[in-house]
PDB file of N, CA and C in Angstrom:
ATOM      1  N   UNK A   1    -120.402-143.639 104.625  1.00  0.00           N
ATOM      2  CA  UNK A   1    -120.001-143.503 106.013  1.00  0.00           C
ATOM      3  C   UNK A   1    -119.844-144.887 106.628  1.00  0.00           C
ATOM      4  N   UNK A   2    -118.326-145.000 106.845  1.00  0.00           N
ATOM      5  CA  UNK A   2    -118.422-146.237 107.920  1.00  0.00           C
ATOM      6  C   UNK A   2    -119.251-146.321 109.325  1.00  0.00           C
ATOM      7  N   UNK A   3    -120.136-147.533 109.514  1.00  0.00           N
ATOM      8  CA  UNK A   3    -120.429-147.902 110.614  1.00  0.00           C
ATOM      9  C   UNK A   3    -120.115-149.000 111.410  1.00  0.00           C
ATOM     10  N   UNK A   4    -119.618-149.402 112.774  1.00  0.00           N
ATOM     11  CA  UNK A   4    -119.416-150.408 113.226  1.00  0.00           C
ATOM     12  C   UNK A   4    -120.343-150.438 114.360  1.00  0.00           C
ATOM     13  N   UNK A   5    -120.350-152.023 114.057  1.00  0.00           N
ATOM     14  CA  UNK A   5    -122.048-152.183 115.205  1.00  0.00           C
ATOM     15  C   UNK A   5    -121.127-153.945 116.050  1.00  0.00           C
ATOM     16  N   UNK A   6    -121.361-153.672 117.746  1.00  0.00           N
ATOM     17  CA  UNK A   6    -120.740-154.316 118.211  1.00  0.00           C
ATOM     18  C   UNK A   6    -121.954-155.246 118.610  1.00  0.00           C
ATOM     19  N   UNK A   7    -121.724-156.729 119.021  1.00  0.00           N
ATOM     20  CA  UNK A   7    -122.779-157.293 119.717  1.00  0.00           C
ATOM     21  C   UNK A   7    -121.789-158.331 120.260  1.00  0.00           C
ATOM     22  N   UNK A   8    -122.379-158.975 121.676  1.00  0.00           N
ATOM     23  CA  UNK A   8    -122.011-159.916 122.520  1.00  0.00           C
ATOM     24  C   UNK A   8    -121.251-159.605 123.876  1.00  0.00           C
ATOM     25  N   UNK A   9    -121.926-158.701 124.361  1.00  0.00           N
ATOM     26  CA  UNK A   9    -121.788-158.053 125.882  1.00  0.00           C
ATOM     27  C   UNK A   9    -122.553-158.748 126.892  1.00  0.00           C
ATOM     28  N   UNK A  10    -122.692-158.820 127.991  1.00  0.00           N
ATOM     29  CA  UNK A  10    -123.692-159.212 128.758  1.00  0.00           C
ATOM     30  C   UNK A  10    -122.930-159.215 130.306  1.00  0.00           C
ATOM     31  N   UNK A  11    -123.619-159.768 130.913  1.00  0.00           N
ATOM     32  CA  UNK A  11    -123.058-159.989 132.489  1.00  0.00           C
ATOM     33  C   UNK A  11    -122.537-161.763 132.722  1.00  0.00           C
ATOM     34  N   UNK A  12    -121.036-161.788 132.997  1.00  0.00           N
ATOM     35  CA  UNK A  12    -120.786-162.956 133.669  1.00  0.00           C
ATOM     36  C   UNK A  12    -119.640-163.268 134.988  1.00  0.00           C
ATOM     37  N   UNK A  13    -119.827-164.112 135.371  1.00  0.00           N
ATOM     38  CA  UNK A  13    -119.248-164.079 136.795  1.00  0.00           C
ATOM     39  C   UNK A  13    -117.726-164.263 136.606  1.00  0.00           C
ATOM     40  N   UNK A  14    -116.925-163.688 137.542  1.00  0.00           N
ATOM     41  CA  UNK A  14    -115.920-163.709 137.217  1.00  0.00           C
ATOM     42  C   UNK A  14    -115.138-165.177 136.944  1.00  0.00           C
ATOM     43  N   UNK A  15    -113.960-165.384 136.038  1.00  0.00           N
ATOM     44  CA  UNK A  15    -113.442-166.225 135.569  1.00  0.00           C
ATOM     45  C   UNK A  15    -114.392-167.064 134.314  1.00  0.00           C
ATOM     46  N   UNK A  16    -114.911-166.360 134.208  1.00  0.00           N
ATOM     47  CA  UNK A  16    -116.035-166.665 132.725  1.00  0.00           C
ATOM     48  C   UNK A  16    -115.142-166.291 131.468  1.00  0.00           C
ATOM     49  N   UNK A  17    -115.783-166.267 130.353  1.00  0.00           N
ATOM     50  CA  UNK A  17    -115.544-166.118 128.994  1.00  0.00           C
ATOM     51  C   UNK A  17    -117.010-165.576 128.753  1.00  0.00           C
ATOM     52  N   UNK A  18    -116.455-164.396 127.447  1.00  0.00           N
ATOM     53  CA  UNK A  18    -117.248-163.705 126.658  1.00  0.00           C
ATOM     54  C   UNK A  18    -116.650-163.519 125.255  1.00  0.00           C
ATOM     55  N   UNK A  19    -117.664-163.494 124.000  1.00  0.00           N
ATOM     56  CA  UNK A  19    -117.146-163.226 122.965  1.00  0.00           C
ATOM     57  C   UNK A  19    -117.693-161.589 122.024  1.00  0.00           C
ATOM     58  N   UNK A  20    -117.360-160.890 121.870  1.00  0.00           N
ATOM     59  CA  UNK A  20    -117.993-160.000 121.667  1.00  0.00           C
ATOM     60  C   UNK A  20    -117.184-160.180 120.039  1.00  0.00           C
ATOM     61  N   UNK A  21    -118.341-159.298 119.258  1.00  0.00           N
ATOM     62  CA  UNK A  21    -118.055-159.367 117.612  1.00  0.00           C
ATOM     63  C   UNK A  21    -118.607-157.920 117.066  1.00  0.00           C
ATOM     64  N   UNK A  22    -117.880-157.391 116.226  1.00  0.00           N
ATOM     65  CA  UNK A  22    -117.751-156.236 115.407  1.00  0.00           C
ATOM     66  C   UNK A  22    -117.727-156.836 114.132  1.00  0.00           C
ATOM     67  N   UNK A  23    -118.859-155.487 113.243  1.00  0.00           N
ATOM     68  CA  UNK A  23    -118.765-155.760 111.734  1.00  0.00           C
ATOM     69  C   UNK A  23    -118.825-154.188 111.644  1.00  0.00           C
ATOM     70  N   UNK A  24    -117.839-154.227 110.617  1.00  0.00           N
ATOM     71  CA  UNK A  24    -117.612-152.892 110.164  1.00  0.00           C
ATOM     72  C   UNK A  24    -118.879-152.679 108.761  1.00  0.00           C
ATOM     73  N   UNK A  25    -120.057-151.638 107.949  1.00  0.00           N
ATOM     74  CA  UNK A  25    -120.295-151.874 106.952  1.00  0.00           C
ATOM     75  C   UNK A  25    -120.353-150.681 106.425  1.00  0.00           C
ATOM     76  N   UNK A  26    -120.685-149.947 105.276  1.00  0.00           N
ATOM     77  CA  UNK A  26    -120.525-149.152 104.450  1.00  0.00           C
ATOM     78  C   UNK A  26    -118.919-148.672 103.757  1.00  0.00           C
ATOM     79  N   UNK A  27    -118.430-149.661 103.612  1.00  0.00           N
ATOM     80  CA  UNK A  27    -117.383-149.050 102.611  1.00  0.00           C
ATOM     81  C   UNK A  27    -116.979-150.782 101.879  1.00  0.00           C
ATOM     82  N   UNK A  28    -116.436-150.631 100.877  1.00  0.00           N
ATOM     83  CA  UNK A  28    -116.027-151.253  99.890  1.00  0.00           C
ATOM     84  C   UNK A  28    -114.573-152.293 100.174  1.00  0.00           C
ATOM     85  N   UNK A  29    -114.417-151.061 101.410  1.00  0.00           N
ATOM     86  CA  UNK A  29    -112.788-151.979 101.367  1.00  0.00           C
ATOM     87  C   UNK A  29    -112.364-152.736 102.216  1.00  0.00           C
ATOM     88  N   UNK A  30    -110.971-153.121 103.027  1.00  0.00           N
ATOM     89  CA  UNK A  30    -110.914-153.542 104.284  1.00  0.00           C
ATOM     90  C   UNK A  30    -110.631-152.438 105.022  1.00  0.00           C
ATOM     91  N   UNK A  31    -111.021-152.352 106.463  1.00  0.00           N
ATOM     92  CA  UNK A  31    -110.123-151.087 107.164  1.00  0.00           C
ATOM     93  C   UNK A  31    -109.377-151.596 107.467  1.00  0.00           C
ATOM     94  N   UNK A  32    -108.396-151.135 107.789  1.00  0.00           N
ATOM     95  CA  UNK A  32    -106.527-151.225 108.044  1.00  0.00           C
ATOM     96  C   UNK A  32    -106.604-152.232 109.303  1.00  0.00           C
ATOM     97  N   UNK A  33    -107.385-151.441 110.048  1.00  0.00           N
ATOM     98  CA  UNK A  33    -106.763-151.328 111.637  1.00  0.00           C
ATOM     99  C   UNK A  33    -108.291-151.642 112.294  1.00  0.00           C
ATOM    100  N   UNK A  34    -108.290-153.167 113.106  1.00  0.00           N
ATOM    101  CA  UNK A  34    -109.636-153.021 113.943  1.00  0.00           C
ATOM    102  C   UNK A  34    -109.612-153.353 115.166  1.00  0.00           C
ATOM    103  N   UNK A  35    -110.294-153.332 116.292  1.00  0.00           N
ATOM    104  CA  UNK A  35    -110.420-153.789 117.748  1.00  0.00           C
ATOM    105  C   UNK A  35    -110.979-153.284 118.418  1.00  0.00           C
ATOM    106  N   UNK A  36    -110.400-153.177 119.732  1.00  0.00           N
ATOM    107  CA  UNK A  36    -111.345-152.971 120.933  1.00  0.00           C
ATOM    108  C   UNK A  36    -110.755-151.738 122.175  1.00  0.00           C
ATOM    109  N   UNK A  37    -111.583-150.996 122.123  1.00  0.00           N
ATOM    110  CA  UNK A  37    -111.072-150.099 123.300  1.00  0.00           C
ATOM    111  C   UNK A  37    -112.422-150.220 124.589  1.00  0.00           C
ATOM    112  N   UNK A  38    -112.161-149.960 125.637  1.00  0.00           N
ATOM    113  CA  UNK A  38    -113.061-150.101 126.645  1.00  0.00           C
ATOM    114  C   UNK A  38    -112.983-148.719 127.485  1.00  0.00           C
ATOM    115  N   UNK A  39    -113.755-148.178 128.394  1.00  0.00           N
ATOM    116  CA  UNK A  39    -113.786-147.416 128.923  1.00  0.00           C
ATOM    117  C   UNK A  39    -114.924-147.789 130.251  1.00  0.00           C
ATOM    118  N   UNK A  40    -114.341-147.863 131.485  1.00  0.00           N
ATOM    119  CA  UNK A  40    -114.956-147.812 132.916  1.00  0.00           C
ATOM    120  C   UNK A  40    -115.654-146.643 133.712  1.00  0.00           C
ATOM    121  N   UNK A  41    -116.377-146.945 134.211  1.00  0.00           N
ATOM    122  CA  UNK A  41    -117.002-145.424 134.792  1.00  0.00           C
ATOM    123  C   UNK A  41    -115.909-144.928 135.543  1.00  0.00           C
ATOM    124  N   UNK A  42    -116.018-143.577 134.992  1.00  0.00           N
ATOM    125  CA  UNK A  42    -115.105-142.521 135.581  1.00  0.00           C
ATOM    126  C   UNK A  42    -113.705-142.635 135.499  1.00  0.00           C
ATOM    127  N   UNK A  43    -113.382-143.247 134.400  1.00  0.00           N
ATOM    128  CA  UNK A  43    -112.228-143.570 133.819  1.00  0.00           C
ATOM    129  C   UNK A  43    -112.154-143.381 132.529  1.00  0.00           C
ATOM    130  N   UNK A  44    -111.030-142.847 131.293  1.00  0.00           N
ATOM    131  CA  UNK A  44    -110.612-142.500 130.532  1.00  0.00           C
ATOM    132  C   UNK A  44    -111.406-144.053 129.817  1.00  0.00           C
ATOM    133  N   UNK A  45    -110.936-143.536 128.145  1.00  0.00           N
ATOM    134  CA  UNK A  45    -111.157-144.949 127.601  1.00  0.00           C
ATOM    135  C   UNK A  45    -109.805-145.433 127.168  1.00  0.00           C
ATOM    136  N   UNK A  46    -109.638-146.956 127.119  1.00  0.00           N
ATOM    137  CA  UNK A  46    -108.527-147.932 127.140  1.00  0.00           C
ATOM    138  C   UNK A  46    -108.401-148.248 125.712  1.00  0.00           C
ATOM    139  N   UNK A  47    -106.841-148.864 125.360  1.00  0.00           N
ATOM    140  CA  UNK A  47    -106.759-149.496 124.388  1.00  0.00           C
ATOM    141  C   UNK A  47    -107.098-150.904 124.976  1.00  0.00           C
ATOM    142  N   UNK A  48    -107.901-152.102 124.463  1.00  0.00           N
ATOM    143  CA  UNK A  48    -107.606-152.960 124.656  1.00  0.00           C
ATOM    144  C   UNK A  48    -106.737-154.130 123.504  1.00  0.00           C
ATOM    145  N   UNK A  49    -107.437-154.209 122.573  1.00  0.00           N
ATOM    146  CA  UNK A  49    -106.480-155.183 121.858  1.00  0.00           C
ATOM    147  C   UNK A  49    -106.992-154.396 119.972  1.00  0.00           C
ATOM    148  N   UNK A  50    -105.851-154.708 119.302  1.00  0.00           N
ATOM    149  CA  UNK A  50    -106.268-154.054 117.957  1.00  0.00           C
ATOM    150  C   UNK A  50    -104.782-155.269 117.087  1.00  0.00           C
ATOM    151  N   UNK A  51    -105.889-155.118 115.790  1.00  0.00           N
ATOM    152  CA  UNK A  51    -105.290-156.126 114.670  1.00  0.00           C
ATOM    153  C   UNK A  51    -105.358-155.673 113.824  1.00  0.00           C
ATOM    154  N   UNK A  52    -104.718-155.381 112.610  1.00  0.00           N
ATOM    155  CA  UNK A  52    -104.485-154.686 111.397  1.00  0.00           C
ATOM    156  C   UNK A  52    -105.187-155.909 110.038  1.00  0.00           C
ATOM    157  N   UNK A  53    -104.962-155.858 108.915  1.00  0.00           N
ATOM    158  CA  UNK A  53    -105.172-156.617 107.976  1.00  0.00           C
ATOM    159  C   UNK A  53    -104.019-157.708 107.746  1.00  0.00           C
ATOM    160  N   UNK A  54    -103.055-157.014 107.848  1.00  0.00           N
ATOM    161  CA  UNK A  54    -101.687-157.884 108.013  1.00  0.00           C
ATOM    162  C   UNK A  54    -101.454-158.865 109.324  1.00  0.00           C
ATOM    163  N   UNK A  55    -102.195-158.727 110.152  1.00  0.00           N
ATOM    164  CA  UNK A  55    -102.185-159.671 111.570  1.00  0.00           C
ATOM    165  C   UNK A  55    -101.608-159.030 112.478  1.00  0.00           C
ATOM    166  N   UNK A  56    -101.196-157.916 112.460  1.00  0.00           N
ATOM    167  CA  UNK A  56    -100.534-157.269 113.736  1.00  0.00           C
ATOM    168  C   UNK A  56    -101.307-156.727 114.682  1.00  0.00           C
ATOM    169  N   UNK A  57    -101.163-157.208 115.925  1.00  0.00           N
ATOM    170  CA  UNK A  57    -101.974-157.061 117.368  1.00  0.00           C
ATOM    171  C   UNK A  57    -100.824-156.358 118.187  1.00  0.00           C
ATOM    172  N   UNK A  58    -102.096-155.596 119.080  1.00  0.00           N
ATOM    173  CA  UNK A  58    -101.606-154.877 119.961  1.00  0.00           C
ATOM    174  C   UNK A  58    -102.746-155.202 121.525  1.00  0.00           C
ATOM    175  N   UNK A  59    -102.255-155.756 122.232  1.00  0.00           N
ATOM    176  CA  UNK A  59    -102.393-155.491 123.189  1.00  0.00           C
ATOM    177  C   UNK A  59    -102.529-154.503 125.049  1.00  0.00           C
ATOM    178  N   UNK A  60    -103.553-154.402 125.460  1.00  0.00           N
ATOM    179  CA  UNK A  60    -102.851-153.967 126.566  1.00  0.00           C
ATOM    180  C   UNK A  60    -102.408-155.167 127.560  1.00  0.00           C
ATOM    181  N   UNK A  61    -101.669-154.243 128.353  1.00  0.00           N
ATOM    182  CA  UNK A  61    -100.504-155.240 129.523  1.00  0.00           C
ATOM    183  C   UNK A  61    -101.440-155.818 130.627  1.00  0.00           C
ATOM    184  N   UNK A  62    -102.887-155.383 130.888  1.00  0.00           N
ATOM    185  CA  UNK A  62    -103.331-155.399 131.817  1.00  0.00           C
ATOM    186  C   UNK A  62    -104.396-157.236 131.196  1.00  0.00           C
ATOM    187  N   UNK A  63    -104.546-157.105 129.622  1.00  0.00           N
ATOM    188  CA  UNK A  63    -105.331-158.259 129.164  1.00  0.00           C
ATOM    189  C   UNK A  63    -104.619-159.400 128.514  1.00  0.00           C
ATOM    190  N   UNK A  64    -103.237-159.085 128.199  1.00  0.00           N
ATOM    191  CA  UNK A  64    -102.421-160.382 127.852  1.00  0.00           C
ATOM    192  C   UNK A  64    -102.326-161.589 128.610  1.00  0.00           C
ATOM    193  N   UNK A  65    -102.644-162.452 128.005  1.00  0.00           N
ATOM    194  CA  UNK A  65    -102.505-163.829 128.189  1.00  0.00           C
ATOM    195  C   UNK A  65    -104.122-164.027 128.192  1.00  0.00           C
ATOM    196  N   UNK A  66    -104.649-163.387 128.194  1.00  0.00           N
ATOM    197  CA  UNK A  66    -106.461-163.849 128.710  1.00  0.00           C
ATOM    198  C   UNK A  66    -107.334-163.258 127.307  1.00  0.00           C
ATOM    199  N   UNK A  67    -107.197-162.477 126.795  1.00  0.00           N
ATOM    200  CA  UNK A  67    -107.769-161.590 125.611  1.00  0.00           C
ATOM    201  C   UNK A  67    -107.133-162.123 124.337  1.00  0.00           C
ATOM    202  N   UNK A  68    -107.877-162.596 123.108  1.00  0.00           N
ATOM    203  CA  UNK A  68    -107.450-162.948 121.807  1.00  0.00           C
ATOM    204  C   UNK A  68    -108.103-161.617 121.210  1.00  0.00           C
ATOM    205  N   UNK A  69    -107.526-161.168 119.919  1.00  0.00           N
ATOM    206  CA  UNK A  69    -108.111-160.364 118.999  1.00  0.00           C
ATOM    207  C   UNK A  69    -108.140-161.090 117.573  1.00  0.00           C
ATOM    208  N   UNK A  70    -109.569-161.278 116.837  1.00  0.00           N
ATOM    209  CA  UNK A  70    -108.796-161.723 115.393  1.00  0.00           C
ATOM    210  C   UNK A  70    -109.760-161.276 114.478  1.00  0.00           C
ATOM    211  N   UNK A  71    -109.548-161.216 113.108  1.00  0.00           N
ATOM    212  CA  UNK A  71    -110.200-160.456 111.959  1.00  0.00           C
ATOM    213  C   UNK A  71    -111.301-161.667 111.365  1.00  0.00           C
ATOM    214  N   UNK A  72    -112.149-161.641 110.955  1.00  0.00           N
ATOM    215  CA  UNK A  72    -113.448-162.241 110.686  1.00  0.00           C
ATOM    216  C   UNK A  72    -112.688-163.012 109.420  1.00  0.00           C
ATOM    217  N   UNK A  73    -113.459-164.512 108.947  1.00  0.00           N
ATOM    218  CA  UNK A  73    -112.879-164.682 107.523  1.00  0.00           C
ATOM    219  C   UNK A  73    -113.773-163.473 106.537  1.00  0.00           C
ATOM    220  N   UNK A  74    -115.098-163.068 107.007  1.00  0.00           N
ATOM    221  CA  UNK A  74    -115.563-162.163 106.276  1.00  0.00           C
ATOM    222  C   UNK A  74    -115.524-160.381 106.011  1.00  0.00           C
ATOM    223  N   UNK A  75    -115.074-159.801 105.817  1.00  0.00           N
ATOM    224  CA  UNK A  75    -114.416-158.418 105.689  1.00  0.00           C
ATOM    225  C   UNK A  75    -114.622-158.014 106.535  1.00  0.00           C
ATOM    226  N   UNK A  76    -114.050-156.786 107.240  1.00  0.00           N
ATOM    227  CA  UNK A  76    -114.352-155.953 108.130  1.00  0.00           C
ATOM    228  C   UNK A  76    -114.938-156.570 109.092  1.00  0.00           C
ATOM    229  N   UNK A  77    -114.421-157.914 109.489  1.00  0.00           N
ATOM    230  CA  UNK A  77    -115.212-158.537 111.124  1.00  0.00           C
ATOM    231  C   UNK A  77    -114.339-158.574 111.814  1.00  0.00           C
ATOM    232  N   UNK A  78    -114.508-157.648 113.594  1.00  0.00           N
ATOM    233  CA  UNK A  78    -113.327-158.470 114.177  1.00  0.00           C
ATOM    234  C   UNK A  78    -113.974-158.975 115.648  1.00  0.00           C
ATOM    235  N   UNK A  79    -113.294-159.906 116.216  1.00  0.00           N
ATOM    236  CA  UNK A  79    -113.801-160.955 117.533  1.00  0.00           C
ATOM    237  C   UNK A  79    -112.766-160.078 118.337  1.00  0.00           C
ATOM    238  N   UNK A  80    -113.307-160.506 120.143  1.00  0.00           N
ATOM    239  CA  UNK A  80    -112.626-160.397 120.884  1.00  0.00           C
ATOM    240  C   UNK A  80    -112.978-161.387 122.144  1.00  0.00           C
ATOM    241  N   UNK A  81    -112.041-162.367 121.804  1.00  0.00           N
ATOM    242  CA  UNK A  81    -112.246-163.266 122.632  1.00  0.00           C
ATOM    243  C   UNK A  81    -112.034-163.184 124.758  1.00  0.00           C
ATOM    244  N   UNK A  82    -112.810-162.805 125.601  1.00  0.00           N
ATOM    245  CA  UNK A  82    -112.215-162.326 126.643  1.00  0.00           C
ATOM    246  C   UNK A  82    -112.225-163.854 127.680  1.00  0.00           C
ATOM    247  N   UNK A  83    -111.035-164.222 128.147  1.00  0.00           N
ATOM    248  CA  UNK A  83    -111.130-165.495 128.792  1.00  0.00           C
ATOM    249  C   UNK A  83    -110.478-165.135 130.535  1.00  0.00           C
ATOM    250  N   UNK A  84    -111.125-166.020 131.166  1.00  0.00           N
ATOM    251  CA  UNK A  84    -110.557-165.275 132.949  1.00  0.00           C
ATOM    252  C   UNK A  84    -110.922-163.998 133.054  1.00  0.00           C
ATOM    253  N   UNK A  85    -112.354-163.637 132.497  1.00  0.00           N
ATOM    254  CA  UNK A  85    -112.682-162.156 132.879  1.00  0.00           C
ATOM    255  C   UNK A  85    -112.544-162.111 134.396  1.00  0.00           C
ATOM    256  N   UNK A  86    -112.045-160.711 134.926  1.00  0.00           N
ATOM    257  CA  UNK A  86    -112.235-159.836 136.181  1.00  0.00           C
ATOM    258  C   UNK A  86    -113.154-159.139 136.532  1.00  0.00           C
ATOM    259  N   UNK A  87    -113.710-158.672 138.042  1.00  0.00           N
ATOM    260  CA  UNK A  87    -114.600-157.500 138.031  1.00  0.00           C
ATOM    261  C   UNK A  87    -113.736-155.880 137.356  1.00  0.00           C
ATOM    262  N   UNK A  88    -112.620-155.751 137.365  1.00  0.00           N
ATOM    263  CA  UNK A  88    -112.090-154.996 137.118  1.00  0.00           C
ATOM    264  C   UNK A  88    -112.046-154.735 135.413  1.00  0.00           C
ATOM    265  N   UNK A  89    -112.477-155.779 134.298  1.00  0.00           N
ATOM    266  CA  UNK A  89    -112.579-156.025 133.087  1.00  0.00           C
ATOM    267  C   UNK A  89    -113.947-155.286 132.944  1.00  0.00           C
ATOM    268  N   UNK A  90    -114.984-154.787 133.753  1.00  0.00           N
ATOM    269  CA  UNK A  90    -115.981-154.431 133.787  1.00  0.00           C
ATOM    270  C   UNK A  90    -115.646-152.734 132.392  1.00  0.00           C
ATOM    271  N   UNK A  91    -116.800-152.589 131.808  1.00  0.00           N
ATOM    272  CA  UNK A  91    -116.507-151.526 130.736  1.00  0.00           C
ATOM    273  C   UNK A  91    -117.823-151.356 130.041  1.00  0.00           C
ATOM    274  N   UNK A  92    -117.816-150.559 129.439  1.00  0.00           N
ATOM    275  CA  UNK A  92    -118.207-150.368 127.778  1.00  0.00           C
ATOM    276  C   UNK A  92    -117.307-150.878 126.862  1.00  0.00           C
ATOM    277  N   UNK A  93    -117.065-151.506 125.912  1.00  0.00           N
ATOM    278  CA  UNK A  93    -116.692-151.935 124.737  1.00  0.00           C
ATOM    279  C   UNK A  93    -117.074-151.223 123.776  1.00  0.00           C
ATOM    280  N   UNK A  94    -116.118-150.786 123.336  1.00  0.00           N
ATOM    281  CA  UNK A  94    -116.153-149.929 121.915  1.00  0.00           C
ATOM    282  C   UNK A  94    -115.031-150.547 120.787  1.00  0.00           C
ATOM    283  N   UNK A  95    -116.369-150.806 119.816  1.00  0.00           N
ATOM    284  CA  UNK A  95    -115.247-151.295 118.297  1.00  0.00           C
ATOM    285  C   UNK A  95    -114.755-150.321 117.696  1.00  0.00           C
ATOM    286  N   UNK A  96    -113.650-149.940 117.251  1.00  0.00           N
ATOM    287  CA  UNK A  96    -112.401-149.618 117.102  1.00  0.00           C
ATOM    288  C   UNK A  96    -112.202-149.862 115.389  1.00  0.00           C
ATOM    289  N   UNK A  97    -112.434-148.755 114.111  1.00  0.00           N
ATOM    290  CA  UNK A  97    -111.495-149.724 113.228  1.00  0.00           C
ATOM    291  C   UNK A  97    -110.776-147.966 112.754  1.00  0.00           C
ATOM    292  N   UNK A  98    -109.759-148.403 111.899  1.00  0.00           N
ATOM    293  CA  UNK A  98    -108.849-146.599 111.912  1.00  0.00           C
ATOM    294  C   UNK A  98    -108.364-147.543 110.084  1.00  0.00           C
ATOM    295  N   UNK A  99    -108.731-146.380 109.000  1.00  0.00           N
ATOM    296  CA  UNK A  99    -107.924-146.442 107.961  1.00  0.00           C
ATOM    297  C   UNK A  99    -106.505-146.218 108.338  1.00  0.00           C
ATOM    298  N   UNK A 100    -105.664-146.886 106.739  1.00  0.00           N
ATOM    299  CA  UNK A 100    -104.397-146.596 106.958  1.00  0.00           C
ATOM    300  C   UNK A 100    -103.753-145.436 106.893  1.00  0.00           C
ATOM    301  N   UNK A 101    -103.342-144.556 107.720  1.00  0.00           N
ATOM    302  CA  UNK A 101    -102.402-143.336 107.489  1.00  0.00           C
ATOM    303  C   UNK A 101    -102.139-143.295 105.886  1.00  0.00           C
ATOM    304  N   UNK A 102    -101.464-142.136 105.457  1.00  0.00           N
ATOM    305  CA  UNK A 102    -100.421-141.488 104.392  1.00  0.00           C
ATOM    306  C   UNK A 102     -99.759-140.599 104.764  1.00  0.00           C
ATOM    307  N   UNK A 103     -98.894-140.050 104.062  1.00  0.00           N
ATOM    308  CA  UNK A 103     -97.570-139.186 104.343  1.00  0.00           C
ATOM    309  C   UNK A 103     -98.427-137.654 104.713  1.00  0.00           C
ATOM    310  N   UNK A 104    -100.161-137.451 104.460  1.00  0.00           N
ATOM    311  CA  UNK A 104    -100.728-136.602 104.101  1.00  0.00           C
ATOM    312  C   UNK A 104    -101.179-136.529 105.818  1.00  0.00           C
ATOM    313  N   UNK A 105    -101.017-137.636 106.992  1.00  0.00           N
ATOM    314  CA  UNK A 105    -101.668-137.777 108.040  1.00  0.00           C
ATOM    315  C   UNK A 105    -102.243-139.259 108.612  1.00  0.00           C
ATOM    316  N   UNK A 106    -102.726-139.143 109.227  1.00  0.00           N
ATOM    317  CA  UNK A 106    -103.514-140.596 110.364  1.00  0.00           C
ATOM    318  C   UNK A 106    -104.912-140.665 109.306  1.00  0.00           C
ATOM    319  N   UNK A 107    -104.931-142.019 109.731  1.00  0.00           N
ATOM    320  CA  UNK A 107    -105.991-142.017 108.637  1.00  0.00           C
ATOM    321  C   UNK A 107    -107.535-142.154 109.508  1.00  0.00           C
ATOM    322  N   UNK A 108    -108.674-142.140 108.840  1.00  0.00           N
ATOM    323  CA  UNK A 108    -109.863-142.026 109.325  1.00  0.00           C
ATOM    324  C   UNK A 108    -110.147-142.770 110.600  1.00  0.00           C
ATOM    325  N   UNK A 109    -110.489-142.569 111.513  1.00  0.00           N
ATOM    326  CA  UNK A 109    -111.047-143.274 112.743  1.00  0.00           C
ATOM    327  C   UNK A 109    -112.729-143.563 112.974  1.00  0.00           C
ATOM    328  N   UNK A 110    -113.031-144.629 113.603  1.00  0.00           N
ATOM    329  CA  UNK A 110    -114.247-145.174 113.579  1.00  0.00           C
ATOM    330  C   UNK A 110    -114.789-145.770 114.893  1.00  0.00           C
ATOM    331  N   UNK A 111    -115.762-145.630 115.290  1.00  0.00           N
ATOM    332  CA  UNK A 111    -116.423-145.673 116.483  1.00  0.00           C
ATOM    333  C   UNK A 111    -117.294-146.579 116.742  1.00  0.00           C
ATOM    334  N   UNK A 112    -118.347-147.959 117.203  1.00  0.00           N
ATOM    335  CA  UNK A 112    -119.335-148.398 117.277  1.00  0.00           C
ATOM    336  C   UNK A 112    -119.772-147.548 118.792  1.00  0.00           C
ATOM    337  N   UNK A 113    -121.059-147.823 118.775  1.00  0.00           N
ATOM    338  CA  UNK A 113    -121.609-147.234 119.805  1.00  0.00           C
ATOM    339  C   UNK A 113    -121.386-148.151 121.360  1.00  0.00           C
ATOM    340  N   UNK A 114    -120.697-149.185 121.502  1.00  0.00           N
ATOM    341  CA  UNK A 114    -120.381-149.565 122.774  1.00  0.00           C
ATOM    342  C   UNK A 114    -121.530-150.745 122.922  1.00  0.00           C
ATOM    343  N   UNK A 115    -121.059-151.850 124.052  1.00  0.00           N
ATOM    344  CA  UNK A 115    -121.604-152.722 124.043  1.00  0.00           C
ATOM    345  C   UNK A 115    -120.800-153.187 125.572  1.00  0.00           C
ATOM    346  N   UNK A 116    -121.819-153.441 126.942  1.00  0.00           N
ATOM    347  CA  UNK A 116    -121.801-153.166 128.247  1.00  0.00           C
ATOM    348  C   UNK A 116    -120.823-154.897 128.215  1.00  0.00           C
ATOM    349  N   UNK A 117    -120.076-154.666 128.441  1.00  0.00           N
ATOM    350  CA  UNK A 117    -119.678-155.853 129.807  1.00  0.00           C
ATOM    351  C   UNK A 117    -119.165-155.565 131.070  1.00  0.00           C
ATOM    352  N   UNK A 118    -120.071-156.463 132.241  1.00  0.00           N
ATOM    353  CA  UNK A 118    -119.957-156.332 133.133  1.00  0.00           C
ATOM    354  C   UNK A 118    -119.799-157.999 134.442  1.00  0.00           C
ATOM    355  N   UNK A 119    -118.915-157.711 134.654  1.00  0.00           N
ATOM    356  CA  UNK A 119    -118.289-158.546 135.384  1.00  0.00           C
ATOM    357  C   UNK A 119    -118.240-159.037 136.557  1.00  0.00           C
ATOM    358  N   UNK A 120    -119.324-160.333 137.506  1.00  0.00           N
ATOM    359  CA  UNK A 120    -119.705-160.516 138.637  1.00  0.00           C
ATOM    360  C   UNK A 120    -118.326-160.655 139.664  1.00  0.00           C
ATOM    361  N   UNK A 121    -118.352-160.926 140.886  1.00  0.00           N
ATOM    362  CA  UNK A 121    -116.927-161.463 141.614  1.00  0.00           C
ATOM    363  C   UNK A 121    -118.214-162.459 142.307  1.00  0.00           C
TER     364      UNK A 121
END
């Protein structure tokens, strides 16, 4: 059973930097697909940024230019660099990694249990 365990949340004032880090462990391989989704009180949860093995990122529109995503040199690690945080950046952080699809369907999805950032003005 894959597990992903997030760490590097905390409280900082706005226009700060935070680095939060995901390690994916129990499986053998790379997962495809890793990053970050967030979710605000009383709000749905967000894509925020996701990177594949091949380097392909996805962003949301609301964190471009301020948010890096990148894959660990060591397997299954991924960073999320958050720079010019907002009070509005305020969330749970949830690591994010999804095997690769086949013609058979979407492939496995994966969850860490969340990790608080919260954002002074």
């Amino acid at each position: 059973q894959v597990q992903l365990v997030e760490s590097g949340g905390g409280l900082v004032q706005a226009g700060g930097s935070l680095r939060l880090s995901c390690v994916a462990s129990g499986t053998d391989y790379s997962v495809w697909q890793m990053g970050w989704y967030r979710q605000a009180p009383g709000m749905p949860r967000e894509l925020v940024a996701t990177v594949t093995t091949g380097g392909r990122t996805d962003f949301a529109d609301s964190v471009k230019g301020r948010f890096t995503v990148s894959r660990g040199s060591a397997r299954n690690t991924v960073f999320l660099q958050m720079n010019d945080l907002k009070p509005v950046d305020t969330a749970i952080y949830y690591c994010y990694g999804q095997e690769l699809g086949t013609e058979r369907g979407r492939g496995a999805e994966y969850w860490g249990s969340g990790t608080l950032v919260t954002v002074s003005s």
